[in-house]
N, C-alpha and C. Protein backbone atom coordinates (compact mmCIF):
# COMPACT_ATOMS: atom_id res chain seq x y z
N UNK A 1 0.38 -52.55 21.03
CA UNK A 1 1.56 -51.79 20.68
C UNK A 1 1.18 -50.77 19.61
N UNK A 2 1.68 -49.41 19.66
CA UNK A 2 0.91 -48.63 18.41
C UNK A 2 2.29 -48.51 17.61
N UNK A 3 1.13 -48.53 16.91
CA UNK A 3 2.34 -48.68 14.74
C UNK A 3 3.55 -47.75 15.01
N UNK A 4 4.77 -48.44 14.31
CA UNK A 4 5.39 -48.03 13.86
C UNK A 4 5.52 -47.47 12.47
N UNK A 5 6.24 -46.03 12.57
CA UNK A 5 6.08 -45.57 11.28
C UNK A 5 7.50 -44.88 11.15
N UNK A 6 8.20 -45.60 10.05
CA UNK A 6 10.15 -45.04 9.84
C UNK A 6 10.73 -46.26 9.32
N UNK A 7 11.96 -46.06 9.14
CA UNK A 7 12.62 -47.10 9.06
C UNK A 7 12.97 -48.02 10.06
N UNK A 8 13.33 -49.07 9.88
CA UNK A 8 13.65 -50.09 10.64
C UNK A 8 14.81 -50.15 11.34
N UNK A 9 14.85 -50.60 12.62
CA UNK A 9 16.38 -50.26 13.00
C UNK A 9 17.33 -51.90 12.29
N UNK A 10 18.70 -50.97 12.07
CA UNK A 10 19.45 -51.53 11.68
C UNK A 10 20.36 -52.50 12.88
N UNK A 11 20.93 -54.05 11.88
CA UNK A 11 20.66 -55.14 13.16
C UNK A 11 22.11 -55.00 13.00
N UNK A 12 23.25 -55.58 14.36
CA UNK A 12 24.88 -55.36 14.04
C UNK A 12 25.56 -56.33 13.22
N UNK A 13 26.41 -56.55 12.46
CA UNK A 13 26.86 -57.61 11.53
C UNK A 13 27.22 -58.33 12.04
N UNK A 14 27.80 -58.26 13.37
CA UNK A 14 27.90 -59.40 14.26
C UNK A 14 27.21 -59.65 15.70
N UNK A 15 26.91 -60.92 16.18
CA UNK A 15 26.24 -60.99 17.68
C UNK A 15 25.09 -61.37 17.17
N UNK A 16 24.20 -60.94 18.27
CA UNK A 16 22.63 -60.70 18.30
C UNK A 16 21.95 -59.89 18.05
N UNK A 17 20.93 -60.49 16.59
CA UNK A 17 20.37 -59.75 15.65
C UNK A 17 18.91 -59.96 16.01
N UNK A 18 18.45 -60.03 16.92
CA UNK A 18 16.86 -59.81 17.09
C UNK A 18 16.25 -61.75 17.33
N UNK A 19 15.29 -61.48 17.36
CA UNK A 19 14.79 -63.05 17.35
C UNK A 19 13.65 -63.21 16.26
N UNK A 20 13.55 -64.15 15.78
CA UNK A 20 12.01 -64.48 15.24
C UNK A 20 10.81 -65.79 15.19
N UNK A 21 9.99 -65.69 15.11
CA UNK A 21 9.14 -66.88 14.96
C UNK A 21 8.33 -67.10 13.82
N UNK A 22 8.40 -68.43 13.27
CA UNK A 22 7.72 -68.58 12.32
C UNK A 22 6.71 -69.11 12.04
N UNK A 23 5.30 -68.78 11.76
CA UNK A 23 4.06 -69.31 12.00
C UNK A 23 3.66 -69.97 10.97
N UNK A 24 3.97 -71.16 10.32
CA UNK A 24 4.12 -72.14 8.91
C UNK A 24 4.92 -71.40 8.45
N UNK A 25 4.29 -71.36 6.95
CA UNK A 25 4.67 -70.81 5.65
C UNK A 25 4.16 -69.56 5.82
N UNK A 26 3.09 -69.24 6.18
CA UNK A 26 2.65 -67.99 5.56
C UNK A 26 2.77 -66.58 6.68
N UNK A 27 3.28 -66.93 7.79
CA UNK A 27 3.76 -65.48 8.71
C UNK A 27 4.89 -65.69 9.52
N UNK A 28 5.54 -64.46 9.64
CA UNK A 28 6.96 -64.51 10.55
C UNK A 28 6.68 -63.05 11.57
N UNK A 29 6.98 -63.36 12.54
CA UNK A 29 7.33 -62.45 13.43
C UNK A 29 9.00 -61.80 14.13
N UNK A 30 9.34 -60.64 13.88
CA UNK A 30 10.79 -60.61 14.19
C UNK A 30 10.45 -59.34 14.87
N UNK A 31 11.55 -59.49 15.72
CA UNK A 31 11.50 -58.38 17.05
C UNK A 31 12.90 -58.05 17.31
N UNK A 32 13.45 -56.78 17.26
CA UNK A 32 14.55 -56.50 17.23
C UNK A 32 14.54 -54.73 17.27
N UNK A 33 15.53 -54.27 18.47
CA UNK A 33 15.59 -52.90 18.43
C UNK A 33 14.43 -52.34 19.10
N UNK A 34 13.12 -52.49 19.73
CA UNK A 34 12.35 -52.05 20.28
C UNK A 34 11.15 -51.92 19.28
N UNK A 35 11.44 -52.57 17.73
CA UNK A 35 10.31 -52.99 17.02
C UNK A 35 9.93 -54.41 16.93
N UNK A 36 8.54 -54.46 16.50
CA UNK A 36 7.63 -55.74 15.98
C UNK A 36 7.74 -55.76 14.84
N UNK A 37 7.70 -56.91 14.15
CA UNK A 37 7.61 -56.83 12.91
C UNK A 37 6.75 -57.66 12.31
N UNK A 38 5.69 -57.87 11.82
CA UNK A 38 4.65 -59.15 11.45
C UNK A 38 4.80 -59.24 9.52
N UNK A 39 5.47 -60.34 8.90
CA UNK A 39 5.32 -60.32 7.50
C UNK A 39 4.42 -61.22 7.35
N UNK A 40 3.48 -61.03 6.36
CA UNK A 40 2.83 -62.42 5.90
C UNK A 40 3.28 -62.13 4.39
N UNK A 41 2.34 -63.22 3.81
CA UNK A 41 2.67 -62.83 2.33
C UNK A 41 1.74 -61.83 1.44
N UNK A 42 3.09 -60.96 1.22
CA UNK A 42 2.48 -59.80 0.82
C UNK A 42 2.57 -58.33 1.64
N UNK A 43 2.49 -58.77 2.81
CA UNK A 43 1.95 -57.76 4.24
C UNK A 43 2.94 -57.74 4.98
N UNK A 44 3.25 -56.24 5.25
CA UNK A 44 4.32 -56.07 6.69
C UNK A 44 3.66 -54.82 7.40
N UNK A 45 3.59 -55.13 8.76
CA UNK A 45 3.14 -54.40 9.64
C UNK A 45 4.44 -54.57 10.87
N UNK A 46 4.96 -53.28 11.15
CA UNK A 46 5.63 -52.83 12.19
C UNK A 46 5.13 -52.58 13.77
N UNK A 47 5.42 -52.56 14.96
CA UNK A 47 4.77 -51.60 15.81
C UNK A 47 6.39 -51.38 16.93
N UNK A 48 5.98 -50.58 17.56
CA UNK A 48 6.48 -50.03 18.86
C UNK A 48 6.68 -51.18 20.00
N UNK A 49 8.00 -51.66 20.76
CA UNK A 49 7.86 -52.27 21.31
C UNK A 49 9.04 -51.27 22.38
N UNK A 50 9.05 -50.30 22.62
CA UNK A 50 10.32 -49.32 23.52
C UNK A 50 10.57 -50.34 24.35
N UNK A 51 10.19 -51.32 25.45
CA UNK A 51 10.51 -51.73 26.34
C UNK A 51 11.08 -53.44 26.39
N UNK A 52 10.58 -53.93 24.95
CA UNK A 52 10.94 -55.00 24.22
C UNK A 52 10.63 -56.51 25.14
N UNK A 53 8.97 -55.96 25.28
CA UNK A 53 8.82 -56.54 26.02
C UNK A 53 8.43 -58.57 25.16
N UNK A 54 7.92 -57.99 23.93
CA UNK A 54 7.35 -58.89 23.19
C UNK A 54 8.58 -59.77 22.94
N UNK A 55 9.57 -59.07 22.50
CA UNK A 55 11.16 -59.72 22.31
C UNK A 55 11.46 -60.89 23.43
N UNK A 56 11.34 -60.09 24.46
CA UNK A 56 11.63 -61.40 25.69
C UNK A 56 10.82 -62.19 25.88
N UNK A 57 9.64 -62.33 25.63
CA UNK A 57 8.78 -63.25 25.60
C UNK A 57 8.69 -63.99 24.42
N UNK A 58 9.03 -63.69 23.66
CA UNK A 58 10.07 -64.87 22.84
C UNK A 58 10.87 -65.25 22.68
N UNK A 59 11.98 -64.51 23.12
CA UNK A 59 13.18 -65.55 23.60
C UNK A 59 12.88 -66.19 25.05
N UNK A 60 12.09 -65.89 26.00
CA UNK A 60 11.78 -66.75 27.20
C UNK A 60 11.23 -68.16 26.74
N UNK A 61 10.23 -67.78 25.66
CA UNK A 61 9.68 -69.43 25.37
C UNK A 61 10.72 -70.36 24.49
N UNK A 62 11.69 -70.48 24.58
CA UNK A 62 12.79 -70.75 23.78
C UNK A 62 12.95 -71.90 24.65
N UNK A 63 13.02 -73.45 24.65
CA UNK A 63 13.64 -74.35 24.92
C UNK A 63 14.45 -74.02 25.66
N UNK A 64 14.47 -74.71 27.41
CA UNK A 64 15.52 -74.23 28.73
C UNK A 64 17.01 -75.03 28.07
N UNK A 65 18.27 -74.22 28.04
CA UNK A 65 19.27 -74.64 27.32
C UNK A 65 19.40 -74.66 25.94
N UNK A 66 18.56 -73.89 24.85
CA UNK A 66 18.65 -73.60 23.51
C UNK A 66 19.32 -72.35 23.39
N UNK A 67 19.25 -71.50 24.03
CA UNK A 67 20.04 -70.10 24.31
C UNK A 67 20.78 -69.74 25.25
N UNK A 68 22.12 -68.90 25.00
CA UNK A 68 22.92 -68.56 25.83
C UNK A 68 22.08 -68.14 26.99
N UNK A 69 22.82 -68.14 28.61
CA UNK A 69 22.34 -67.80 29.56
C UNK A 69 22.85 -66.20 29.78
N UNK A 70 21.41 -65.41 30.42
CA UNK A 70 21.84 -64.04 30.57
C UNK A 70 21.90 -63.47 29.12
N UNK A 71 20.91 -63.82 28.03
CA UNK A 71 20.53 -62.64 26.87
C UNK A 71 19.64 -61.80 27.08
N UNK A 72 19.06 -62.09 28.36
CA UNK A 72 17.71 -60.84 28.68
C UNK A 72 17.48 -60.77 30.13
């Protein structure tokens, strides 16, 4: 995916605000709006996801019946 560079898109105050995963303590991944987002500590790196594809492939690996049916 190539870098994102801007601000972040803004998530709605209500509904569905993106997804994330958390890798221990020390990294999170959040995907929302057609961006990536990788924090560790200390470190944030953005990229390009237009087609959001990375998004659904994390909400696909989501426990069958942990999420509403028909979010993607």
């Amino acid at each position: 995916m190539p870098p994102f560079m801007g601000t972040l898109p803004v998530s709605q105050p209500l509904g569905y605000r993106g997804c994330f995963l958390r890798c221990g303590s020390s990294a999170e991944w959040y995907a929302w709006g057609g961006v990536v987002t990788l924090k560790t500590s200390g470190r944030e790196e953005s990229r390009i996801d237009s087609e959001r594809l990375f998004e659904r492939l994390l909400l696909n690996s989501a426990p069958q019946g942990l999420l509403p049916k028909g979010m993607f």
